[in-house]
Protein backbone atom coordinates (compact mmCIF):
# COMPACT_ATOMS: atom_id res chain seq x y z
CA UNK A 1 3.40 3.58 5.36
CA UNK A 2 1.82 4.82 8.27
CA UNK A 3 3.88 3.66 11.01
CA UNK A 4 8.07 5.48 10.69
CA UNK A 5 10.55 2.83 12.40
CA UNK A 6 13.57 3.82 13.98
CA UNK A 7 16.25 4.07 12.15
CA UNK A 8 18.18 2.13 15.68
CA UNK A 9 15.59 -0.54 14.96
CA UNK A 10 16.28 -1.49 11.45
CA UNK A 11 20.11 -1.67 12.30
CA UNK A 12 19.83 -3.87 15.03
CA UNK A 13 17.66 -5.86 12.77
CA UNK A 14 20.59 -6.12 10.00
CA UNK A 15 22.90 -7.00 12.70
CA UNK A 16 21.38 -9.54 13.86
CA UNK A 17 20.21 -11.15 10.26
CA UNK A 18 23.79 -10.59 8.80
CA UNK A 19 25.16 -12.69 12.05
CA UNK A 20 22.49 -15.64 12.01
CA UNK A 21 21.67 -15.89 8.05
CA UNK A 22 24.46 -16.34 5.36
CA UNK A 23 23.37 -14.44 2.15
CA UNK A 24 23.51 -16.38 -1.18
CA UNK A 25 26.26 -13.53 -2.66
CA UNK A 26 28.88 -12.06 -0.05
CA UNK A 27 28.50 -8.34 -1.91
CA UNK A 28 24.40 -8.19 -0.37
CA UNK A 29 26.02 -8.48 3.09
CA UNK A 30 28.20 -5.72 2.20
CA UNK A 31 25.79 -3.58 0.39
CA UNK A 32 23.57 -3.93 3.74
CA UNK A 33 26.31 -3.04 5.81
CA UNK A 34 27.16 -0.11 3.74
CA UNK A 35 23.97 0.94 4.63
CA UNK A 36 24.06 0.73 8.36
CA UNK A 37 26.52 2.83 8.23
CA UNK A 38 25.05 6.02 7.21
CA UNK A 39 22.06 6.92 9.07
CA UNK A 40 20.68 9.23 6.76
CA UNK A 41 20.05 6.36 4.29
CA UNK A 42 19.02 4.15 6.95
CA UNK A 43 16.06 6.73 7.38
CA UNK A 44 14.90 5.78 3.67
CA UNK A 45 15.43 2.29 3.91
CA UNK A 46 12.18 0.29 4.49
CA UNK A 47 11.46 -3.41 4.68
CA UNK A 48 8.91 -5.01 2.80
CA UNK A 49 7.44 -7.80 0.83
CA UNK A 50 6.78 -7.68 -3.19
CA UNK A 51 9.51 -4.93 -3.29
CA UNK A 52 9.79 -5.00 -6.91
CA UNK A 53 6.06 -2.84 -7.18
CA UNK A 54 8.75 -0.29 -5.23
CA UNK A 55 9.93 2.67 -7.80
CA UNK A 56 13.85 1.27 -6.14
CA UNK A 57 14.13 -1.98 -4.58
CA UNK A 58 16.84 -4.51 -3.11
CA UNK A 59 16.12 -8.39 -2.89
CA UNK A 60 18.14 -10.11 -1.33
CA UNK A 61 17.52 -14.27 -0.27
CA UNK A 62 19.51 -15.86 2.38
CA UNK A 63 20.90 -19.51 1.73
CA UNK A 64 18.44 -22.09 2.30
CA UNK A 65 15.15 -20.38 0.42
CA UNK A 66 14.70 -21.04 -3.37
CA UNK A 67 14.82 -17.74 -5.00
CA UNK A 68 17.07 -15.65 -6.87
CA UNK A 69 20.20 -14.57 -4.81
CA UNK A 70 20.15 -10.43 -5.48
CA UNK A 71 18.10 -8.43 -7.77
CA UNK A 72 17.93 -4.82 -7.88
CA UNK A 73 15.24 -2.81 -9.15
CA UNK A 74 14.94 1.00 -10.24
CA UNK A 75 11.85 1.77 -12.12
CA UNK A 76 11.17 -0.34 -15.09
CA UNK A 77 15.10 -1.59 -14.76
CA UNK A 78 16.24 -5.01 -13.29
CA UNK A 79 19.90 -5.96 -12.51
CA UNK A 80 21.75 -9.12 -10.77
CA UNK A 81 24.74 -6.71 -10.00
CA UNK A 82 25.49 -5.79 -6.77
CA UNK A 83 27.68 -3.30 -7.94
CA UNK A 84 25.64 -1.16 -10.08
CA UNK A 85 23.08 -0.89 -7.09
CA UNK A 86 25.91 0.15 -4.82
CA UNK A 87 26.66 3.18 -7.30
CA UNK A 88 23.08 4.07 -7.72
CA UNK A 89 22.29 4.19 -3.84
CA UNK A 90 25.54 6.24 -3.27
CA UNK A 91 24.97 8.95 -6.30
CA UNK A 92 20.87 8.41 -5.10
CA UNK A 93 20.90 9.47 -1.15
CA UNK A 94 17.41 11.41 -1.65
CA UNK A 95 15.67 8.34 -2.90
CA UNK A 96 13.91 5.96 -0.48
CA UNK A 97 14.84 1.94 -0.54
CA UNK A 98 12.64 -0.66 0.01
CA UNK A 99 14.44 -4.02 0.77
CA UNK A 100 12.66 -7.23 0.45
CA UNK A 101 14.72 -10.16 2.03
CA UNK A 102 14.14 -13.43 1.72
CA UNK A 103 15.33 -16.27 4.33
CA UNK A 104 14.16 -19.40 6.42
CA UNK A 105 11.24 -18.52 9.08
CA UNK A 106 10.62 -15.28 8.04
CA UNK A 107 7.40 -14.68 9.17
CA UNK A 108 8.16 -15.98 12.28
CA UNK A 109 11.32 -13.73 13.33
CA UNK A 110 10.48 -11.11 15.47
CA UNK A 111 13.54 -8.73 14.34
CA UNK A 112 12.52 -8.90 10.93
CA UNK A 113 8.49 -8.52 12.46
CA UNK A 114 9.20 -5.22 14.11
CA UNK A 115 11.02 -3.03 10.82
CA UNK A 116 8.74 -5.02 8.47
CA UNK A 117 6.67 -2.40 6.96
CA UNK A 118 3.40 -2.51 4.61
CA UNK A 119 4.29 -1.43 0.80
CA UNK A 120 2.36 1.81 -0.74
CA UNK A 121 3.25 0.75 -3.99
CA UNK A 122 1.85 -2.69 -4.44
CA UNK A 123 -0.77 -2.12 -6.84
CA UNK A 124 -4.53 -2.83 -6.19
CA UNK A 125 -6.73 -5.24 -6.98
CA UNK A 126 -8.69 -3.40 -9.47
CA UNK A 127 -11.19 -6.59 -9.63
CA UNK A 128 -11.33 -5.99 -5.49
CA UNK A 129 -11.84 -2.37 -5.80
CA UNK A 130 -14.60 -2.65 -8.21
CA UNK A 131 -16.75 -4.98 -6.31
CA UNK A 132 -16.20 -3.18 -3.06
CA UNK A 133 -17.13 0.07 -4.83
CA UNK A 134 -20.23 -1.46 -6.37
CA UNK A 135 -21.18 -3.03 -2.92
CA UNK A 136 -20.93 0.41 -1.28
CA UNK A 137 -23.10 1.66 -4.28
CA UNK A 138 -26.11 -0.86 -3.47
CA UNK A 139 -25.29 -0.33 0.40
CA UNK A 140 -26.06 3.95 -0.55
CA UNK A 141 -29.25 3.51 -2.38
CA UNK A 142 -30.42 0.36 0.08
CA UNK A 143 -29.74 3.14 2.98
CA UNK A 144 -31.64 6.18 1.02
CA UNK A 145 -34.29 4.10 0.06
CA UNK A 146 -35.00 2.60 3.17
CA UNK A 147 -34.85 6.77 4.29
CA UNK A 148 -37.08 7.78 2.25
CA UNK A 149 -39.44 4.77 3.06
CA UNK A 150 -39.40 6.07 6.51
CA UNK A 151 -40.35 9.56 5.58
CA UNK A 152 -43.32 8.60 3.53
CA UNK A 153 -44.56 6.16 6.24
CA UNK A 154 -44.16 9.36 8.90
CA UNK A 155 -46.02 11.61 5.84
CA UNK A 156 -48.95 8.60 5.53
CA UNK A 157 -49.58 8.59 9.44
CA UNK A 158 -49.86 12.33 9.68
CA UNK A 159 -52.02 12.71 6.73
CA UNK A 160 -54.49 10.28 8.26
CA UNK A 161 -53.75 12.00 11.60
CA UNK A 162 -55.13 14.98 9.52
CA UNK A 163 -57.80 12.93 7.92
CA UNK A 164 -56.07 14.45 4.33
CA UNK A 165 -57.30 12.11 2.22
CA UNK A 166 -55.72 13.75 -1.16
CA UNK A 167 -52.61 13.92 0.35
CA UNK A 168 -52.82 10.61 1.80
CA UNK A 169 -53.63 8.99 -1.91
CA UNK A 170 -50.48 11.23 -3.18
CA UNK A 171 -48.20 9.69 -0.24
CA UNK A 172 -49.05 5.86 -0.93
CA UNK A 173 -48.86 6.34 -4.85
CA UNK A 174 -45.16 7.21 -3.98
CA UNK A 175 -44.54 4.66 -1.60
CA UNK A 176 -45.59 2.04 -4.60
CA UNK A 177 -43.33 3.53 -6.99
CA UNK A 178 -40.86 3.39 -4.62
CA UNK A 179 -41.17 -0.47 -3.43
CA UNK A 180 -41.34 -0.66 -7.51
CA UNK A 181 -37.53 0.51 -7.72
């Protein structure tokens, strides 16, 4: 989460989406509202996308987008009622919210840009992660290989700086077993 936005920034934000976006239920607008109006929860409230990875989460859709109106999310629970949420975000104060919203040009609204924050619980792409660990892997040996390439080349031209012509046989026997690996 990096980056902590102003709790003066998200409520401007809500302002202005509650004034130029109608919400598909009238209780999101005053769920959101009831939330501007303590600060303290404002502090935990964060906006983000694929909120339902979130341990708590609000979704909320504007008219206009095709998706479901309000869904709230705590843990492994799902409910459609506004109410219910209301009651566990008042008896919940200590708990962070993340809010995902969804409405017409969202990408491309700057209020919604600026309190728009990444989400630290969308889970990772374990296929991702294993191919970028196993490319980091090759990258290691690659890089200690090539190392230790470069010290036995170094070890070859002293030895024949030396005219050391046992150690010299022992130095190029490693170097083929190491182009071998």
């Amino acid at each position: 989460m990096g980056n902590i936005i102003p709790v003066v920034d998200k409520k401007e934000f809500l302002k202005s989406f509650l004034q130029q976006f109608e919400l598909k239920r009238r209780e999101c607008a005053w769920l959101l509202n009831y939330l501007m109006s303590d600060d303290e929860l404002m502090e935990r409230v964060h906006f983000v996308e694929q909120a339902a990875h979130s341990p708590k989460a609000l979704i909320i859709s504007a008219k206009g987008v095709d998706s479901i109106p309000f869904s709230f999310h705590k843990e492994k629970h799902i409910t459609t009622d506004a109410e219910k949420a209301f009651h566990d975000i008042r008896l919940n104060q200590h708990e962070d919210i993340y809010i995902e919203l969804h409405f017409n040009g969202a990408k491309q609204y700057p209020p919604y840009l600026v309190v728009l924050e990444d989400n630290p619980h969308i889970p990772e792409n374990m296929e991702l992660a294993a191919a970028f660990q196993r490319e980091a892997e090759l990258l290691l040996e690659r890089s200690i290989r090539t190392f230790r390439k470069e010290q036995l080349l170094a070890e070859i031209d002293r030895a024949l700086d030396h005219q050391n012509e046992a150690y010299f046989r022992i130095l190029v026997e490693q170097l083929k077993m190491l182009d071998e690996q």
